[in-house]
C-alpha atoms as a PDB file:
ATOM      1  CA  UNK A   1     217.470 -34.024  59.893  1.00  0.00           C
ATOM      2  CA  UNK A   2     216.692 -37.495  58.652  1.00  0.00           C
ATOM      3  CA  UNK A   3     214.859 -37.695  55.778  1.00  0.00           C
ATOM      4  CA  UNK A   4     210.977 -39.770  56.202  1.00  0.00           C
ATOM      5  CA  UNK A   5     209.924 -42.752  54.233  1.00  0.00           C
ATOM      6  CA  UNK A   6     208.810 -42.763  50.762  1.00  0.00           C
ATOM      7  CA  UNK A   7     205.498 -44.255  52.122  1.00  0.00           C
ATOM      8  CA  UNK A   8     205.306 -42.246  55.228  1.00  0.00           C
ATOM      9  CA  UNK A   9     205.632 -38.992  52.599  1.00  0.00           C
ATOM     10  CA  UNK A  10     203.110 -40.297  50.401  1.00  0.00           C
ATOM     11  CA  UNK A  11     200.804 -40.681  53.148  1.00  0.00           C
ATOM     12  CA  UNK A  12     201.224 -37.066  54.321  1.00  0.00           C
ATOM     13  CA  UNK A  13     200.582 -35.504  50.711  1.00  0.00           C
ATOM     14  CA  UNK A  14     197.635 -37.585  50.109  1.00  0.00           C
ATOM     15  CA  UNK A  15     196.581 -36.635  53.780  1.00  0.00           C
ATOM     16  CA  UNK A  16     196.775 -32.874  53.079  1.00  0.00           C
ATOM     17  CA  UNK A  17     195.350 -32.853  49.457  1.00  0.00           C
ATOM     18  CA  UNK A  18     192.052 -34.528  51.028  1.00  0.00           C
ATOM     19  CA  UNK A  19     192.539 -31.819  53.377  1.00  0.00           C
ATOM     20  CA  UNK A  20     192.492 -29.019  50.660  1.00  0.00           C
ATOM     21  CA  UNK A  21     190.068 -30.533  48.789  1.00  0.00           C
ATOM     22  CA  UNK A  22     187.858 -31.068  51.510  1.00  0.00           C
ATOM     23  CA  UNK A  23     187.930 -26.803  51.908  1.00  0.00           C
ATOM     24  CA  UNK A  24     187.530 -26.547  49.109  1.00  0.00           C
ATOM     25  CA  UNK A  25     184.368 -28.619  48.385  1.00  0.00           C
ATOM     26  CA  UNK A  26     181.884 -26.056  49.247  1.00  0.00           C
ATOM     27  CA  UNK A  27     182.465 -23.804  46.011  1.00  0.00           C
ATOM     28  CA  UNK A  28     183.313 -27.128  43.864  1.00  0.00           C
ATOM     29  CA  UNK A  29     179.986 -28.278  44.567  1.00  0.00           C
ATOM     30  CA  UNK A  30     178.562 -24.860  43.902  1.00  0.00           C
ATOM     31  CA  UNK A  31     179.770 -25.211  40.644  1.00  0.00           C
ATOM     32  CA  UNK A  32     178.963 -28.955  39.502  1.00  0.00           C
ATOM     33  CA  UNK A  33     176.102 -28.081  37.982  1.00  0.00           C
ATOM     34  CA  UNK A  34     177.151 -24.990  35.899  1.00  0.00           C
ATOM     35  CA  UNK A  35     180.057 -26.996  34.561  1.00  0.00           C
ATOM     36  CA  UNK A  36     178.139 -29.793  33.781  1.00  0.00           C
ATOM     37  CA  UNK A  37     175.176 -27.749  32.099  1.00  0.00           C
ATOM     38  CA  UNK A  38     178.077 -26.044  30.031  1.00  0.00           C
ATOM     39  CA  UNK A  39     179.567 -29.174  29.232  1.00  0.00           C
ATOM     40  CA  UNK A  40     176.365 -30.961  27.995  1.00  0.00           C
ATOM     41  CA  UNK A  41     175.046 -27.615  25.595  1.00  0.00           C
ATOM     42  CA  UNK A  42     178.593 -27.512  24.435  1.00  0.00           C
ATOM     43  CA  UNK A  43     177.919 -31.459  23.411  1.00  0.00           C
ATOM     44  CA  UNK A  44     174.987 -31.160  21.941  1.00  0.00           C
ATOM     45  CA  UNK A  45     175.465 -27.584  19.490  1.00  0.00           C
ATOM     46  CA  UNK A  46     178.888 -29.966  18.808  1.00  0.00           C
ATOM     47  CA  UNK A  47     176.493 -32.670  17.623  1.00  0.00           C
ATOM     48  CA  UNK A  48     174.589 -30.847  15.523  1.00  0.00           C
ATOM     49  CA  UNK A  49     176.878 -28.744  13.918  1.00  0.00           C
ATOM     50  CA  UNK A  50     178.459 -32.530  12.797  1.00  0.00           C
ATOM     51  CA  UNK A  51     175.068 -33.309  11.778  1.00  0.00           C
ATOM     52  CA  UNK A  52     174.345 -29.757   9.720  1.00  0.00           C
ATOM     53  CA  UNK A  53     178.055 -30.614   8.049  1.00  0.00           C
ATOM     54  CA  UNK A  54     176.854 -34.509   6.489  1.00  0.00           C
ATOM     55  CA  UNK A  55     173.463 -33.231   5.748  1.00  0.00           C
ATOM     56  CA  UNK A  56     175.518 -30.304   4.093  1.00  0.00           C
ATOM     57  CA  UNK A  57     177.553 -32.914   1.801  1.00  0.00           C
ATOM     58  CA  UNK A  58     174.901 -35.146   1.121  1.00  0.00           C
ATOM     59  CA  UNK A  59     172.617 -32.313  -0.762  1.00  0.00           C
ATOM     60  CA  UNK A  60     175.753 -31.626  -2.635  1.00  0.00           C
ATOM     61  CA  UNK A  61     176.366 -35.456  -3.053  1.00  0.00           C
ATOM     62  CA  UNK A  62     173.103 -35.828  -4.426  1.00  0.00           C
ATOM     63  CA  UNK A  63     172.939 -32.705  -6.350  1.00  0.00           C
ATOM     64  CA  UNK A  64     175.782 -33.856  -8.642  1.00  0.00           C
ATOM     65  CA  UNK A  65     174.186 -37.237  -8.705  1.00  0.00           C
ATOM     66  CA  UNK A  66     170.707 -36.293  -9.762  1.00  0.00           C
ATOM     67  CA  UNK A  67     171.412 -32.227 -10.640  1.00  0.00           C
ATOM     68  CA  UNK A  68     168.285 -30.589  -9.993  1.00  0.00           C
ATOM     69  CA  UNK A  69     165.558 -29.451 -12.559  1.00  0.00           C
ATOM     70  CA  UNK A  70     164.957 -25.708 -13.049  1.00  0.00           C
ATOM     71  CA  UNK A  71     160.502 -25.957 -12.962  1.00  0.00           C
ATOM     72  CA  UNK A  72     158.505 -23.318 -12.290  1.00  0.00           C
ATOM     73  CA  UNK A  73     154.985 -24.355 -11.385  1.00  0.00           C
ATOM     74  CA  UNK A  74     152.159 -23.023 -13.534  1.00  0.00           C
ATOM     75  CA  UNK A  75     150.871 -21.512 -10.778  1.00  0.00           C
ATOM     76  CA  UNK A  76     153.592 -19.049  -9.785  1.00  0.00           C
ATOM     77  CA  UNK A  77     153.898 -15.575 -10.942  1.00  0.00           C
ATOM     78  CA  UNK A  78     157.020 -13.702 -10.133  1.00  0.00           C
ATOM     79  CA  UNK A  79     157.882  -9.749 -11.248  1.00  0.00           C
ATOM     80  CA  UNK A  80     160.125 -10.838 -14.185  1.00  0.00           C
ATOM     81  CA  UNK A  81     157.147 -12.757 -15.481  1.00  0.00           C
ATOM     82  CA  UNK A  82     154.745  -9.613 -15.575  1.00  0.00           C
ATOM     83  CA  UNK A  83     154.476  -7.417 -18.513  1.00  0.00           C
ATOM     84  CA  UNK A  84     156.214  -4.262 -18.472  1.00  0.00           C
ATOM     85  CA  UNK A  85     152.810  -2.255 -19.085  1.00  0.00           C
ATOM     86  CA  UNK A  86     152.173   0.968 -16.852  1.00  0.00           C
ATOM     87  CA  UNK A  87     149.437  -1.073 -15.093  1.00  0.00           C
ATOM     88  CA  UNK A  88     149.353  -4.902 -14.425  1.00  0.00           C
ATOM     89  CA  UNK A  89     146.684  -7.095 -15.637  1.00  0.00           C
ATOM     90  CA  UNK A  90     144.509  -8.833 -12.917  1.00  0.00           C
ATOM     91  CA  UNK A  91     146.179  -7.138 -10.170  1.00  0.00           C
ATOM     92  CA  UNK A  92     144.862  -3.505  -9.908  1.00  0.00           C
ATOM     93  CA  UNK A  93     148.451  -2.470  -9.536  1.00  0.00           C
ATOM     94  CA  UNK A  94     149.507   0.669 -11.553  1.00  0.00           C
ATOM     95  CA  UNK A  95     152.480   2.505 -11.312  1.00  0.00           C
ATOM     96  CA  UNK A  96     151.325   5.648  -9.120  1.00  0.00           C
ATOM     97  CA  UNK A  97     150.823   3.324  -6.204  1.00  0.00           C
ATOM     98  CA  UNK A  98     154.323   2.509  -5.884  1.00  0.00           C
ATOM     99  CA  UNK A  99     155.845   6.153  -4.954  1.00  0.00           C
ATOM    100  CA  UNK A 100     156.718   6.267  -1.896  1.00  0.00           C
ATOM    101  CA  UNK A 101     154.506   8.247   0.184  1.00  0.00           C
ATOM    102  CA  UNK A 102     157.211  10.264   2.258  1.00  0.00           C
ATOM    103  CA  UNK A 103     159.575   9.348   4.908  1.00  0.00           C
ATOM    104  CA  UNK A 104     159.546   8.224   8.051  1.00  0.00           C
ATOM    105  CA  UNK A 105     156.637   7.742  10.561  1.00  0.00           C
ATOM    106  CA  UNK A 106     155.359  11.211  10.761  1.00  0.00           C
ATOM    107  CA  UNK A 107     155.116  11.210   6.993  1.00  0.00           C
ATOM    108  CA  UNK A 108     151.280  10.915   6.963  1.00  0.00           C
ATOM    109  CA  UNK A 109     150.751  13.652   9.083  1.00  0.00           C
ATOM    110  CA  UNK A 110     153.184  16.126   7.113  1.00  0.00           C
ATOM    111  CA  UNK A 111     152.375  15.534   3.243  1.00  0.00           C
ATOM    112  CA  UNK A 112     149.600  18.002   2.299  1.00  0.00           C
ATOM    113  CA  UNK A 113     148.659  16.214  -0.519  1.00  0.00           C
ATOM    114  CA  UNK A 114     148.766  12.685   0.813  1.00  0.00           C
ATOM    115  CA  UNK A 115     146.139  10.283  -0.219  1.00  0.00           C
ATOM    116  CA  UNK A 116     146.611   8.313   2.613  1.00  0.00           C
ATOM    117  CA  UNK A 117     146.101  11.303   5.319  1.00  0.00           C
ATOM    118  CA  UNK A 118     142.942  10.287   7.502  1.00  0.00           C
ATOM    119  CA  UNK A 119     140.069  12.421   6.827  1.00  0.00           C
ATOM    120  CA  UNK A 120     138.893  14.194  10.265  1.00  0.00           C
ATOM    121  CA  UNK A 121     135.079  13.525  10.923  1.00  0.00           C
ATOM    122  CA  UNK A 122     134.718  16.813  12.815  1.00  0.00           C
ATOM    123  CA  UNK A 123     135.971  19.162  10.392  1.00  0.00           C
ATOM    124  CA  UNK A 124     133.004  20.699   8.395  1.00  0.00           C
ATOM    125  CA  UNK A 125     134.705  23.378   5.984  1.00  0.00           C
ATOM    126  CA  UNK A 126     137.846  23.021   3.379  1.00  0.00           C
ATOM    127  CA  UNK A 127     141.206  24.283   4.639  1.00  0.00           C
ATOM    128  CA  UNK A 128     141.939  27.756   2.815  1.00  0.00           C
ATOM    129  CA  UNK A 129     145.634  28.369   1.784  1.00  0.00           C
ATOM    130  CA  UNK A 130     145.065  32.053   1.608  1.00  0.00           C
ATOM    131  CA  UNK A 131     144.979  32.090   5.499  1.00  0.00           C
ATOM    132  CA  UNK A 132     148.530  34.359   6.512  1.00  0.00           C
ATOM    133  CA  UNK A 133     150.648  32.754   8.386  1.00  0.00           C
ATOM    134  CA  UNK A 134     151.551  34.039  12.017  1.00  0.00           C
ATOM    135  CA  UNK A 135     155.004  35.273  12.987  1.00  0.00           C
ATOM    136  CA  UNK A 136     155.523  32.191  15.026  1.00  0.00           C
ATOM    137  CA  UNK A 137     154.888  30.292  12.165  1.00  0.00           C
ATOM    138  CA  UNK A 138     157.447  31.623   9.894  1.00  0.00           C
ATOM    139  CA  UNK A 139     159.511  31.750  12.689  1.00  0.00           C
ATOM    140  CA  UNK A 140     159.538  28.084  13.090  1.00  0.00           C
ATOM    141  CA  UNK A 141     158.774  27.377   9.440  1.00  0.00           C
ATOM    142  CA  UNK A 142     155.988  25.770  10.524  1.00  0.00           C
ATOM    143  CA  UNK A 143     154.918  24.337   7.455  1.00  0.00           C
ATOM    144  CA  UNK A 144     157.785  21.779   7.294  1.00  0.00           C
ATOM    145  CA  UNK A 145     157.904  20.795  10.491  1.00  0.00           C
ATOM    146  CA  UNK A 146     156.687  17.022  11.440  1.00  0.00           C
ATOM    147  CA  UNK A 147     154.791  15.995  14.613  1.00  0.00           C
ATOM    148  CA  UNK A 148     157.939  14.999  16.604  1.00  0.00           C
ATOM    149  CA  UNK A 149     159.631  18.194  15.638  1.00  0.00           C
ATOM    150  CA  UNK A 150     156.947  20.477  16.332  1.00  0.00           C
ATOM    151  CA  UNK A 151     156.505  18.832  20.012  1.00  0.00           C
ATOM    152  CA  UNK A 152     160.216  19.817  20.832  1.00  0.00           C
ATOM    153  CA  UNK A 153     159.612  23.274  20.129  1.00  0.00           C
ATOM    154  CA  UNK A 154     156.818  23.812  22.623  1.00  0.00           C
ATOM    155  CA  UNK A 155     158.694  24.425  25.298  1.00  0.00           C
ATOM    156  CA  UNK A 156     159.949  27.672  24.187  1.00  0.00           C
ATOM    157  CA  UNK A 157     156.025  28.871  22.724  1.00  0.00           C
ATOM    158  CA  UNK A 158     154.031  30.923  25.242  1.00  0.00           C
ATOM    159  CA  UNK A 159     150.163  30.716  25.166  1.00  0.00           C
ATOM    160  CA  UNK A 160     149.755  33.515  23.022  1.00  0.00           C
ATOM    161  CA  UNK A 161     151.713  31.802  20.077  1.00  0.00           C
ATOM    162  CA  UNK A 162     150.364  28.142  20.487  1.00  0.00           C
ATOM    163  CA  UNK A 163     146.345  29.705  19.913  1.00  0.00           C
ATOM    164  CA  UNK A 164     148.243  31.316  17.122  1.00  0.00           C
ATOM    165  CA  UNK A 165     149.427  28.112  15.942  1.00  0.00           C
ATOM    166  CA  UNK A 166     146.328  26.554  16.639  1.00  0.00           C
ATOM    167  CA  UNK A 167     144.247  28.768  14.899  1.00  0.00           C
ATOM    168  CA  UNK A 168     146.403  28.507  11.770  1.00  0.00           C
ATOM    169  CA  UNK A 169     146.479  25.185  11.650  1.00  0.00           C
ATOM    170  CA  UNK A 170     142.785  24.628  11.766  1.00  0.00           C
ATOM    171  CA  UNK A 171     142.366  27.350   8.659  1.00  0.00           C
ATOM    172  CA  UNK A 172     145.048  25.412   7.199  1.00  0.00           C
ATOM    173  CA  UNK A 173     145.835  21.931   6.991  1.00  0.00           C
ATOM    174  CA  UNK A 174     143.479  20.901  10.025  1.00  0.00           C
ATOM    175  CA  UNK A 175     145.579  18.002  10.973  1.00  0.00           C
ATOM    176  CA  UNK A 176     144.542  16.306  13.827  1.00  0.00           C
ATOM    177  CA  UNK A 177     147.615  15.377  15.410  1.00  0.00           C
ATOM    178  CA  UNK A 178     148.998  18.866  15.509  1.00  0.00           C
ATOM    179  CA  UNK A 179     145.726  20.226  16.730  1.00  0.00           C
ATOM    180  CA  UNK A 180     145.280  17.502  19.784  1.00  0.00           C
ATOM    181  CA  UNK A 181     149.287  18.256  20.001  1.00  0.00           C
ATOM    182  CA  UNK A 182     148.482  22.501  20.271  1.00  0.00           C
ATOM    183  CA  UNK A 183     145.467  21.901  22.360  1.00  0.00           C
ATOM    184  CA  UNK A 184     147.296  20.160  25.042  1.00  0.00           C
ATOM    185  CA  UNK A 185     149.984  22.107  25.129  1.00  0.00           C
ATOM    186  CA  UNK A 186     147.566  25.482  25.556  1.00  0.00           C
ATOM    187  CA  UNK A 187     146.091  23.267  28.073  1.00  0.00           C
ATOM    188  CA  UNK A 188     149.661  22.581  30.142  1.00  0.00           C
ATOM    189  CA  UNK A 189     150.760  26.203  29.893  1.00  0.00           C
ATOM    190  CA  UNK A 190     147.200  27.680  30.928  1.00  0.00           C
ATOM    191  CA  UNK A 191     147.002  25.308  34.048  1.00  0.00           C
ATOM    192  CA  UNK A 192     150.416  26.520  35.466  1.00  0.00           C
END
């Protein structure tokens, strides 16, 4: 078999790559503008990170030309400027009011003692600590328990120990998260 012309084969691979290429089109196309979207943000975060870099050596440039003066204006107070006193003058800042108040978001519910509990408008007598505690409540250690860990435990309580609960809480602490929490529950389990 005879062997075609250099032109004749050069022909028939340009031929059949327009061919291919022509198949091929459809996804090329398809992907023209990703590419080229790609290709431009890759341009312009390369631009700007060159940018960032001279502005970079010019403060430092500058800095060793003119080194910069340590002022503080008149005007600004910072915490190593205060006196070390128990309270701070001017501000009505004293050292009581920065202990933390407990942790984590169910903390103002849980602390008996905390100043920053909300006071309930529709409770008319003092809590009593004298009140016994029901078997349920020792049984869950009630007392420690915070909002989100009391609601996980309902599911096991029947109705009889959530008025328990209820009732206790009221004499008790009379928070009103755990009562609206009780009171549904009740609620739930008496409408099944």
């Amino acid at each position: 078999m005879a062997t075609a012309p250099y032109g004749v084969r050069l022909l028939v691979g340009a031929a059949t790559l327009a061919v291919e290429e022509t198949i091929r089109l459809p996804k090329t196309i398809l992907m023209y503008p990703m590419t080229l979207a790609s290709q431009a943000a890759h341009i312009i975060m390369r631009f700007q990170q060159n940018m960032a870099e001279l502005v970079i050596k010019g403060d430092s440039t500058l800095e060793q030309i003119f080194p910069p003066k340590d002022e503080q204006p008149e005007w600004a107070t910072f915490d190593e400027d205060l006196p070390d006193d128990d309270e701070s003058p001017g501000l009505g800042i004293d050292a009581s009011d920065t202990d933390p108040r407990g942790e984590g978001r169910f903390a103002l519910y849980t602390a008996a003692d905390s100043p920053t509990r909300p006071v309930s408008t529709t409770r008319t007598k003092k809590p009593s600590a004298s009140v016994p505690a029901p078997a349920v409540a020792d049984e869950l250690d009630y007392e420690s328990l915070t909002l989100a860990q009391l609601r996980a435990r309902l599911q096991t309580l029947d109705v009889e120990e959530l008025e328990a609960l209820l009732a206790y809480e009221e004499a008790t602490k009379a928070r009103a998260p755990f009562q609206t929490l009780l009171a549904n529950r009740i609620t739930r389990a008496t409408a099944k």
